[in-house]
Protein backbone atom coordinates (compact mmCIF):
# COMPACT_ATOMS: atom_id res chain seq x y z
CA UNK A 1 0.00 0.00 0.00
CA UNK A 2 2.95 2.24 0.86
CA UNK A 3 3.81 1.88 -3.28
CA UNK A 4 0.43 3.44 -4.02
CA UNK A 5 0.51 6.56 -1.97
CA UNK A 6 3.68 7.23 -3.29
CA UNK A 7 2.69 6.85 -7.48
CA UNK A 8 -0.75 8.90 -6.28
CA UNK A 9 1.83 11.54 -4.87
CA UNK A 10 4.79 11.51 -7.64
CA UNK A 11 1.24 11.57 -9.96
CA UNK A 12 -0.11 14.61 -8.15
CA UNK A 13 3.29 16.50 -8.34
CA UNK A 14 3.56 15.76 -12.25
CA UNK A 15 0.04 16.85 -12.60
CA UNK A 16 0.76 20.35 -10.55
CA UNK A 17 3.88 21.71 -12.65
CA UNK A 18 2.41 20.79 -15.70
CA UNK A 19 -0.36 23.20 -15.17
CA UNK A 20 1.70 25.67 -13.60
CA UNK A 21 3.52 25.55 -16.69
CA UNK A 22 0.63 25.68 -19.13
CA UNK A 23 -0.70 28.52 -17.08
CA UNK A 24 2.81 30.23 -17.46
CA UNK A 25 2.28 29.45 -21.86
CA UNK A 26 -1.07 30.86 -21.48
CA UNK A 27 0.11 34.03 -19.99
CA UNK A 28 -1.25 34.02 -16.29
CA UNK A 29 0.29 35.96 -14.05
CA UNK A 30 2.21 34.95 -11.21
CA UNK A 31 -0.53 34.84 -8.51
CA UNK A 32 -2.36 32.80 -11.38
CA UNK A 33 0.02 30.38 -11.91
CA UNK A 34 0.61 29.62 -8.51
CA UNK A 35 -3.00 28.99 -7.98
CA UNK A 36 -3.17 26.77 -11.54
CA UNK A 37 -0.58 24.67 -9.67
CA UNK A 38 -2.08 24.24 -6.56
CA UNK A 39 -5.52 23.16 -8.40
CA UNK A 40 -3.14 20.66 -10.82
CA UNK A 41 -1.93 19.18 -7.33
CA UNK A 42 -5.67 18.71 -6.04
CA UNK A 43 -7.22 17.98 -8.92
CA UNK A 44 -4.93 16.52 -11.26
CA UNK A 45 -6.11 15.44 -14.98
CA UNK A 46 -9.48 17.66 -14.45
CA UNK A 47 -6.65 20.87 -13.99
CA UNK A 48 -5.28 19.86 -17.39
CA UNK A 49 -8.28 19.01 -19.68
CA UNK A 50 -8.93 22.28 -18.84
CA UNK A 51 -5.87 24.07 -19.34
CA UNK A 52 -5.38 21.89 -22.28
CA UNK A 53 -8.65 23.34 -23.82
CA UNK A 54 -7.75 26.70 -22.91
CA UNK A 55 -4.77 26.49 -25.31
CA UNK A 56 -6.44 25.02 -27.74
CA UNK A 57 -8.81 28.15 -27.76
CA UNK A 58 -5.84 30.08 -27.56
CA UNK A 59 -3.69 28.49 -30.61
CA UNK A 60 -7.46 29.34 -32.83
CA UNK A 61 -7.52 32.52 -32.16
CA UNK A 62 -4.03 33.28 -32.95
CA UNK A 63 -4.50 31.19 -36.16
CA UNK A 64 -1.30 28.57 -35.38
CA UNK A 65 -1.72 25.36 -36.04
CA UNK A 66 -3.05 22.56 -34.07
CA UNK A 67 -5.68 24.64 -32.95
CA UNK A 68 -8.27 24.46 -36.41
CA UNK A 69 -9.49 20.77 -35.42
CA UNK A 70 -11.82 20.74 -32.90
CA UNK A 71 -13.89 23.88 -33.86
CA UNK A 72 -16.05 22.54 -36.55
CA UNK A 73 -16.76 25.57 -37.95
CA UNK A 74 -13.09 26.42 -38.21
CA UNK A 75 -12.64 23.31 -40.44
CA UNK A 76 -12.57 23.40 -44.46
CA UNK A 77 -15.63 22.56 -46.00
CA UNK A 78 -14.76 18.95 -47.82
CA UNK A 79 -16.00 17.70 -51.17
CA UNK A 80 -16.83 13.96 -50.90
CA UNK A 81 -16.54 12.65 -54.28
CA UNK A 82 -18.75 9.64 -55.39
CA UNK A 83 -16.02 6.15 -55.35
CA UNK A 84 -18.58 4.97 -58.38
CA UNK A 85 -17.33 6.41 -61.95
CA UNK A 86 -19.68 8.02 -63.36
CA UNK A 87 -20.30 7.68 -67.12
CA UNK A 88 -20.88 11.39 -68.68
CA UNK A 89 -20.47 10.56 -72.44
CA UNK A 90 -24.50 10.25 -72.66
């Protein structure tokens, strides 16, 4: 049992300066980023799915890529082309 609390608390650590860190990408301020860290070691993966959607937000609006994929609207408009060949001579 001794194993688990430690993974749960090397885990918890991980999870707390990666947010920190994504805060620090996403331009928080200090205070912020100190707080982001102190959620990431509370709450762990919940911190980042939301940090993580956060910068993908923030890569759409600056137009870099990786962020065009999960707006739907910000996706091209594809044509889907019939697989059958279509005979035109008639």
């Amino acid at each position: 049992m001794e194993h688990v609390h430690i993974n749960l608390g090397i885990l918890a650590l991980i999870c707390g300066i990666i947010s920190a860190k994504w805060a620090m990408e996403l331009r928080f301020s200090q205070l912020g980023q100190i707080l982001w860290g102190i959620a990431g070691l509370l709450l762990g993966p919940l911190t980042l799915l939301i940090l993580y959607i956060r910068q993908l937000g923030a890569l759409q609006a600056s137009g870099k890529p990786g962020g065009g994929w999960w707006h739907s609207s910000s996706a091209p408009a594809r044509r889907h082309e019939s697989p059958v060949a279509v005979d035109q001579s008639l």
